[in-house]
Protein backbone atom coordinates (compact mmCIF):
# COMPACT_ATOMS: atom_id res chain seq x y z
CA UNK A 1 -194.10 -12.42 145.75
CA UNK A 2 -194.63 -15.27 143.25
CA UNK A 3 -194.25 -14.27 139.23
CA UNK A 4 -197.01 -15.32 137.11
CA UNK A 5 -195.90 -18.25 134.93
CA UNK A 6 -196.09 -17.23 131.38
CA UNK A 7 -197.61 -19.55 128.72
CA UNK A 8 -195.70 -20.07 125.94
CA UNK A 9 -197.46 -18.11 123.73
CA UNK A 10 -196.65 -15.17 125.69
CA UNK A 11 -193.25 -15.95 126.00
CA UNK A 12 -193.21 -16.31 121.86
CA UNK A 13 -194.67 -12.76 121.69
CA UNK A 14 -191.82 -11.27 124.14
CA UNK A 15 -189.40 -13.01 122.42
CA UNK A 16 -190.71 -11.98 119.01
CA UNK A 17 -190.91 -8.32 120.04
CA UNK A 18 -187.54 -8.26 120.83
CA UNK A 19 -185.88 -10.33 118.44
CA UNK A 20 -184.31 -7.27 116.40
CA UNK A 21 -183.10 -5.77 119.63
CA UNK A 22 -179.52 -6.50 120.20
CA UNK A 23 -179.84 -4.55 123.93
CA UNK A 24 -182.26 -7.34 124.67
CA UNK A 25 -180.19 -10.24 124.26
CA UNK A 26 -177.41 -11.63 126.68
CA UNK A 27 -173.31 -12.44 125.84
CA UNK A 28 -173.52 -15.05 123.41
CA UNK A 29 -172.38 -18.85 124.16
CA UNK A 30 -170.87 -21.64 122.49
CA UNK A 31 -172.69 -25.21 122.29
CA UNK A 32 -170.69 -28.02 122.27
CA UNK A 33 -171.85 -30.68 119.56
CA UNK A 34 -172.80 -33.79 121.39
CA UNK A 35 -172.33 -37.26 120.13
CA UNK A 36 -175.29 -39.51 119.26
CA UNK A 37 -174.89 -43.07 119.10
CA UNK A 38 -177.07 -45.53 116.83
CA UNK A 39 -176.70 -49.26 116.53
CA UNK A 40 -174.47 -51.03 113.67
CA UNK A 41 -177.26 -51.45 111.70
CA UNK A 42 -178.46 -48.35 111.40
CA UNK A 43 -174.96 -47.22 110.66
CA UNK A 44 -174.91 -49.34 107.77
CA UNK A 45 -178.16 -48.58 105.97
CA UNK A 46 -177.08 -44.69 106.80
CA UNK A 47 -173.61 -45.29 104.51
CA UNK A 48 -175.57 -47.18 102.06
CA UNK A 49 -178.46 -44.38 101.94
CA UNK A 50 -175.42 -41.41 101.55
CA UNK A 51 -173.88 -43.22 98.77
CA UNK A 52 -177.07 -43.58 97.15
CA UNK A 53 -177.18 -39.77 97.62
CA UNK A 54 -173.64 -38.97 96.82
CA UNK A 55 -173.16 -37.38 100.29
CA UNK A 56 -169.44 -37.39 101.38
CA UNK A 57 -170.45 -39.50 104.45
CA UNK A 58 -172.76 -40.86 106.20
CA UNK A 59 -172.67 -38.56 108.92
CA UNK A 60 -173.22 -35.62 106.86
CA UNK A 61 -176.20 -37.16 105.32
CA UNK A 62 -176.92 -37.37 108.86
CA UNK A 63 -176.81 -34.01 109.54
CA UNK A 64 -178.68 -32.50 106.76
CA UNK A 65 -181.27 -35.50 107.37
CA UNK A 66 -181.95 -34.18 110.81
CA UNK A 67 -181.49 -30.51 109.91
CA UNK A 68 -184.10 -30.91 107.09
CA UNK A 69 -186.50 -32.94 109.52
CA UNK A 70 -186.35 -29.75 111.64
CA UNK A 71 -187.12 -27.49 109.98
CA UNK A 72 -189.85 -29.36 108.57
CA UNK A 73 -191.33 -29.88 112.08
CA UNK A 74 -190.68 -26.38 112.88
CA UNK A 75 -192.96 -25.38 109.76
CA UNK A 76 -195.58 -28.10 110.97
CA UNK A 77 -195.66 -26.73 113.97
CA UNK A 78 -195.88 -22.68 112.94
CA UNK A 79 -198.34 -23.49 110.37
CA UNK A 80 -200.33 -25.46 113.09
CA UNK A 81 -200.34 -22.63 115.57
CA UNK A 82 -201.41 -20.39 112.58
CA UNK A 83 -204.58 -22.67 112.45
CA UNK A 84 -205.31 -22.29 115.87
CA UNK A 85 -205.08 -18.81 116.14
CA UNK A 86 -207.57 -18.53 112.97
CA UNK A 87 -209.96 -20.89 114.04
CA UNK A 88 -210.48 -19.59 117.68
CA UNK A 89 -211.10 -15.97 116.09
């Protein structure tokens, strides 16, 4: 028997529903940070851009750079979904 492929809006309700559910949820697992790897000269505008911002280092400005950008794009994209659901009513 083949299982219906759920769209990902019904996979965000599931997942949603259960959220609070500890019984739900499987053993938890450790990520391993993975290196990423940008030319010299981004490097260098990165050290200059955390000293402007008094970060300890560049790669920590790094970090909360692309932490901030997510969440950002994670708003964009709830806010956008919140549109479409209100406009198709």
């Amino acid at each position: 028997m083949k299982k219906k492929r759920l769209t990902e809006e019904e996979i965000d309700r599931l997942v949603i529903a259960d959220a609070d559910d500890i019984s739900k949820w499987g053993k938890q697992i450790a990520v391993k940070p993975t290196s990423i790897r940008f030319p010299q000269s981004i490097i260098e505008k990165a050290k200059y851009l955390a000293k402007l911002h008094k970060s300890r280092g560049y790669q920590t400005w790094l970090k909360q750079v692309v932490e901030e950008r997510i969440k950002q794009e994670e708003k964009l994209l709830s806010d956008f979904k919140r549109e479409l659901k209100v406009a198709s009513k």
